[in-house]
N, C-alpha and C. Protein backbone atom coordinates (compact mmCIF):
# COMPACT_ATOMS: atom_id res chain seq x y z
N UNK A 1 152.81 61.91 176.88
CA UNK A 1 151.98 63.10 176.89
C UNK A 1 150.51 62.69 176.80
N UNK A 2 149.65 63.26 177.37
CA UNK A 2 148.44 63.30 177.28
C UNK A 2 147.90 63.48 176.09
N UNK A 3 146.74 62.61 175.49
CA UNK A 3 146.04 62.64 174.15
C UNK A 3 145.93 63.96 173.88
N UNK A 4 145.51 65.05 174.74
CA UNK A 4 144.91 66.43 174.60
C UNK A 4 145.97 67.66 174.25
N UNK A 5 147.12 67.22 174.88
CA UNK A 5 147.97 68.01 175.12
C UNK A 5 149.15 67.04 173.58
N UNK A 6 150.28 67.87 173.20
CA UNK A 6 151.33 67.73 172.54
C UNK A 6 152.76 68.86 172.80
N UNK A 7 153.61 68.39 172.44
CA UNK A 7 155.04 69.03 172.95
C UNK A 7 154.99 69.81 171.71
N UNK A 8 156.09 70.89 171.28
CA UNK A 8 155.99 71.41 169.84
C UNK A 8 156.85 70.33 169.30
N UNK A 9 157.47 69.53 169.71
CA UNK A 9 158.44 68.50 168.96
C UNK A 9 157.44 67.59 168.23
N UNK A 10 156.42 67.32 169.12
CA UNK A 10 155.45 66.34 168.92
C UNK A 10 154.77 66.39 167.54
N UNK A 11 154.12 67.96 167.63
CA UNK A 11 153.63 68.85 166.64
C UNK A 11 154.06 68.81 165.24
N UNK A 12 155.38 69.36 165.42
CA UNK A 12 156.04 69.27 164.08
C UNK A 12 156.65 68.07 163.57
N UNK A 13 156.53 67.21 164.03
CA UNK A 13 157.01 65.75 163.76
C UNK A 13 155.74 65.31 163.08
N UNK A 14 154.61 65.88 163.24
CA UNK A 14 153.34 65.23 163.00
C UNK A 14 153.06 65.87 161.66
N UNK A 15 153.28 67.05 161.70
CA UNK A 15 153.18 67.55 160.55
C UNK A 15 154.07 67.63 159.35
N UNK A 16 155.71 67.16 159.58
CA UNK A 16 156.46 67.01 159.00
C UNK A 16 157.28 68.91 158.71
N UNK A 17 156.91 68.99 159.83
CA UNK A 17 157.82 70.41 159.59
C UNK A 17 158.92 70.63 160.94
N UNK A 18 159.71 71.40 160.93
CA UNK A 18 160.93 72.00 162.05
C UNK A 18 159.68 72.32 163.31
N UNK A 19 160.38 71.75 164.14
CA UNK A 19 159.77 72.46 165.12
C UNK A 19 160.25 74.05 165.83
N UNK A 20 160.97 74.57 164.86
CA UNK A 20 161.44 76.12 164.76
C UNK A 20 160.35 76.41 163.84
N UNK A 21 159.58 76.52 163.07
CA UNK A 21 158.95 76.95 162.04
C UNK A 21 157.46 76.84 162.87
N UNK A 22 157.44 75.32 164.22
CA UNK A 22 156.03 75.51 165.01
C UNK A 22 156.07 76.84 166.15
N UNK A 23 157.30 76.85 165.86
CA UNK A 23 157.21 77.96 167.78
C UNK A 23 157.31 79.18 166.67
N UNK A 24 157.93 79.45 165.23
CA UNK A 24 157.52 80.88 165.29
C UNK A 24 155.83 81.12 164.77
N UNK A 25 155.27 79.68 164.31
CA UNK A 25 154.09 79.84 164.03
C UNK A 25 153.14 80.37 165.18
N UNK A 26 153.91 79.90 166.47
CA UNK A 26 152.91 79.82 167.79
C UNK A 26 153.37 81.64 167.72
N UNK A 27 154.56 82.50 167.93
CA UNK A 27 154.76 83.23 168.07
C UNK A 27 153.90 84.37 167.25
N UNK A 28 153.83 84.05 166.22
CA UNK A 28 152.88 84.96 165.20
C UNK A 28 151.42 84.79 165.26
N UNK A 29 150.92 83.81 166.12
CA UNK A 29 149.53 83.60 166.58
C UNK A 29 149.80 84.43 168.22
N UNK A 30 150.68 84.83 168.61
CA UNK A 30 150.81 85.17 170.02
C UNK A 30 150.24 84.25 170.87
N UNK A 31 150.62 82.89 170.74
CA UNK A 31 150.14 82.08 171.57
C UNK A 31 151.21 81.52 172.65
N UNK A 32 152.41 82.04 172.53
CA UNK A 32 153.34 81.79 173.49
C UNK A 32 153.40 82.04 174.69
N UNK A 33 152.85 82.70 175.04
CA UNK A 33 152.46 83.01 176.46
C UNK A 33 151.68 82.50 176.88
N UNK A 34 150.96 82.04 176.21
CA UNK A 34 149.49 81.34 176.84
C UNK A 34 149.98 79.49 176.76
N UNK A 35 151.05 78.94 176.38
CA UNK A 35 151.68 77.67 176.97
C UNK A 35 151.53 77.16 177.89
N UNK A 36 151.05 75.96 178.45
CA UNK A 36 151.07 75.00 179.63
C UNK A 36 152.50 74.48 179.51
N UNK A 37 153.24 74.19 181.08
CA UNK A 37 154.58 73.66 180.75
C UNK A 37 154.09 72.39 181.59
N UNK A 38 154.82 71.18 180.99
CA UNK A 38 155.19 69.80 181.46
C UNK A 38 155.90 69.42 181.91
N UNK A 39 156.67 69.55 183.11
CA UNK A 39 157.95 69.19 182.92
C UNK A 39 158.75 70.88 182.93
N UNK A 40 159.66 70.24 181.88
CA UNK A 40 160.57 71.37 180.89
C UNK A 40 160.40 71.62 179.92
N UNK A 41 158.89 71.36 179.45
CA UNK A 41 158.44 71.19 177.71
C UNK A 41 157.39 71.83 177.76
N UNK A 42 156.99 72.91 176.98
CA UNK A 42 155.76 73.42 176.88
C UNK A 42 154.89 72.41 175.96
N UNK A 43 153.52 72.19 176.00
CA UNK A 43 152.71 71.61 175.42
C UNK A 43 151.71 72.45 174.48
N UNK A 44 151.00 72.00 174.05
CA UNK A 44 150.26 72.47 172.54
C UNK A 44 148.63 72.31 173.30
N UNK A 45 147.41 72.37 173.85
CA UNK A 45 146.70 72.35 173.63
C UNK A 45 145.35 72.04 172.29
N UNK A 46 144.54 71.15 172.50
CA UNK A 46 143.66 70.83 171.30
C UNK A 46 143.58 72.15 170.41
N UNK A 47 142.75 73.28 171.38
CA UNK A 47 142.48 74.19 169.90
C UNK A 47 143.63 75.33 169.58
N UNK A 48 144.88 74.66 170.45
CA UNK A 48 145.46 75.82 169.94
C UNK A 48 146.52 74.82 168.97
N UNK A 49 146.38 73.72 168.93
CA UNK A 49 146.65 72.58 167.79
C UNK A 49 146.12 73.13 166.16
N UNK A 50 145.02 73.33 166.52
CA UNK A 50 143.73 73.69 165.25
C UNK A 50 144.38 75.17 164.86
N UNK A 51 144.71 75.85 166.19
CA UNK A 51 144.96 76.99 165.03
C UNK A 51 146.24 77.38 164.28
N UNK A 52 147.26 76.49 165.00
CA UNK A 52 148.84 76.30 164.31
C UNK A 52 148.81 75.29 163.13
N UNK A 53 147.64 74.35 163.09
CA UNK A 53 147.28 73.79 161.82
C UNK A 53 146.95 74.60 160.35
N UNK A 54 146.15 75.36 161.28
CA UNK A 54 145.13 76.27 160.41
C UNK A 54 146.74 77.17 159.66
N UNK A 55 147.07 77.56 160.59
CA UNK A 55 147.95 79.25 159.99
C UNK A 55 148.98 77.71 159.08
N UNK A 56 149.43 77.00 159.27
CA UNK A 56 149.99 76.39 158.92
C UNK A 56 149.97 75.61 157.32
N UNK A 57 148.89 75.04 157.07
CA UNK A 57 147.94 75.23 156.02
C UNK A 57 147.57 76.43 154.90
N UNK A 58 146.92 77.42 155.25
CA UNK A 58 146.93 78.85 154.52
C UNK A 58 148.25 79.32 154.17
N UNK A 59 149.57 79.13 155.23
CA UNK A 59 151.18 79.59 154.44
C UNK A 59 151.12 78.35 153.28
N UNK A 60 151.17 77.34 153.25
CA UNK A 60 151.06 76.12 152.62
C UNK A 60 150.20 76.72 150.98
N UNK A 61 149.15 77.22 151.15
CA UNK A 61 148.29 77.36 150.39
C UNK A 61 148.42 78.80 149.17
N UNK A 62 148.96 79.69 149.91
CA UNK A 62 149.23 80.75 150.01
C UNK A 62 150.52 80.50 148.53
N UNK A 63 151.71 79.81 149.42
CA UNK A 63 152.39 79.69 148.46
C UNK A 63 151.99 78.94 147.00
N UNK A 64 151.73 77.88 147.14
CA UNK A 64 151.24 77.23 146.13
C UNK A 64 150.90 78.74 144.93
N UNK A 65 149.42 79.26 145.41
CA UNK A 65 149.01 80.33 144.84
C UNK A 65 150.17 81.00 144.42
N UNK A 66 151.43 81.80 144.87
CA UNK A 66 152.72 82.50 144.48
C UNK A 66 152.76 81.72 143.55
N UNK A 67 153.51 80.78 143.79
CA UNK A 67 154.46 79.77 142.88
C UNK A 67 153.48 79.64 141.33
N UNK A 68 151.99 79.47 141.04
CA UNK A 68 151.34 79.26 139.59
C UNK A 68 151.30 80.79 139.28
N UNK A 69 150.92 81.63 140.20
CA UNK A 69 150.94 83.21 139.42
C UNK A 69 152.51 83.47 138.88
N UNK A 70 153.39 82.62 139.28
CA UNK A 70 154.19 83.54 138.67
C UNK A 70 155.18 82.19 137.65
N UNK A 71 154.25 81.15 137.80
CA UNK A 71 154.75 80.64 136.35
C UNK A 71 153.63 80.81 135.59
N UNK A 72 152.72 81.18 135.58
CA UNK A 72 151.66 81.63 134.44
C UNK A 72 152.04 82.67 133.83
N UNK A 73 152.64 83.97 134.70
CA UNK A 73 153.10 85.69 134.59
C UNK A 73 154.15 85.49 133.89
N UNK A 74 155.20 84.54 134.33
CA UNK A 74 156.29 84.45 133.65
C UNK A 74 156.66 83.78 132.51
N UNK A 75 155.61 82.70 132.23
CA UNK A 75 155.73 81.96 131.38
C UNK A 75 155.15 82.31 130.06
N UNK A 76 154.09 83.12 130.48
CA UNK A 76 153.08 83.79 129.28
C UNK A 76 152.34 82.32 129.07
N UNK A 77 151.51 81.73 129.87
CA UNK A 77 151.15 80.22 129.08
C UNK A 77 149.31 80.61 129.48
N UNK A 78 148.69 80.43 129.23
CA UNK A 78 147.44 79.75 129.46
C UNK A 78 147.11 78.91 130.52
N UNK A 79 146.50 79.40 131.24
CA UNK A 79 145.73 78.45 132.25
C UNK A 79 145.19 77.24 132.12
N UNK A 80 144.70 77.44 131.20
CA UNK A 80 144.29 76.35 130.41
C UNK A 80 144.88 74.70 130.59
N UNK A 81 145.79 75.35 130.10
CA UNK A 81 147.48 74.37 129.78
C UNK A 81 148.07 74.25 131.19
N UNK A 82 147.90 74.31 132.20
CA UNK A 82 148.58 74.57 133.79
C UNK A 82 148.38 73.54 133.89
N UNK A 83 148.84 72.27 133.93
CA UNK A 83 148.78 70.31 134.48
C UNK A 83 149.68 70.01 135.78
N UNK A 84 149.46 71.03 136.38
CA UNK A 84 149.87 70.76 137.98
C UNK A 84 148.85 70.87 139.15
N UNK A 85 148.08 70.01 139.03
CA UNK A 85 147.07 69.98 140.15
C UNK A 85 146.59 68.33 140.19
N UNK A 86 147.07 68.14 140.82
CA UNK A 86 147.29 66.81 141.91
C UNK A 86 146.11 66.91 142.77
N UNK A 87 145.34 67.86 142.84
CA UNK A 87 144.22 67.97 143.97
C UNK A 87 143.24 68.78 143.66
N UNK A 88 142.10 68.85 144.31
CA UNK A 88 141.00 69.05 144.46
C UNK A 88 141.45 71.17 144.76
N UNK A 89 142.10 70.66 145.87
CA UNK A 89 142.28 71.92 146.71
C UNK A 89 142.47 72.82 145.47
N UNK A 90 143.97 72.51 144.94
CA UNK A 90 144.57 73.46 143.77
C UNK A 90 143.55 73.81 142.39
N UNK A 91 142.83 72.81 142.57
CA UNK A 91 141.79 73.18 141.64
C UNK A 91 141.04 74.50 141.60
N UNK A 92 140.40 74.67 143.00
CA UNK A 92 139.90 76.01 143.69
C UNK A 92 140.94 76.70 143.67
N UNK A 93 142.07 76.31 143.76
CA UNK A 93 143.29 78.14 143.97
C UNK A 93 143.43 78.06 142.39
N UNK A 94 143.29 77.65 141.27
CA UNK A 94 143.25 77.76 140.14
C UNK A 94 142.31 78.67 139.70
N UNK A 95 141.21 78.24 140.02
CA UNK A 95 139.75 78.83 139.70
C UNK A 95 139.71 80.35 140.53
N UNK A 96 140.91 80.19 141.39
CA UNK A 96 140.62 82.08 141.99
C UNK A 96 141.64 82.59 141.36
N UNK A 97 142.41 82.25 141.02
CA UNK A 97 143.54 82.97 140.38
C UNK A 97 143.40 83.11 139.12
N UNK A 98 142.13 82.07 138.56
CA UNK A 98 142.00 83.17 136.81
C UNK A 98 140.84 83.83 137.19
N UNK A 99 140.22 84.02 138.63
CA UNK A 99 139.46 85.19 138.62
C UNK A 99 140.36 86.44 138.88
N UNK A 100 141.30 86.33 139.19
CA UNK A 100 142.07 87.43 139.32
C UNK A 100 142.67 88.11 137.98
N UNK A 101 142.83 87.74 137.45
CA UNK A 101 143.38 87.90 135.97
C UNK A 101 142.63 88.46 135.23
């Protein structure tokens, strides 16, 4: 395949996800129609790479956020006390989620 171009197999191999989980991502961006085919393989385009990254990422992120609201909610604990952040990122979804509170 061309540097520019990727298969959805390609895609989700890269990202470590199903490549059922890339085509309904492409589907919920309505980008399925707008596919180049190769062959017998539809391909991925650069920015439409960026934006199945993107939506891909924010579900990623999104959950994270679920998953501490509702062991904080459920746990009754302090934020404070929350020692699951491995990252920078979660740091910021920390810092919005005791603005929410």
């Amino acid at each position: 395949m061309s540097e520019d171009l990727k298969t959805i197999k390609e895609l989700a191999d890269e990202l470590g996800v199903s490549k059922s989980y890339v085509d309904k991502i492409i589907r919920i961006l309505k980008l399925h129609t707008k596919l180049d085919k190769v062959g017998n393989k539809y391909v991925i385009s650069k920015k439409q790479e960026k934006s199945i990254i993107t939506r891909i990422e924010e579900a990623k992120n999104l959950l994270f956020e679920l998953r501490l609201v509702t062991i904080v909610c459920h746990c009754n604990i302090s934020l404070d006390y929350v020692c699951i952040l491995p990252n920078y990122t979660q740091v910021l979804q920390l810092n919005y989620i005791r603005s929410l509170l």
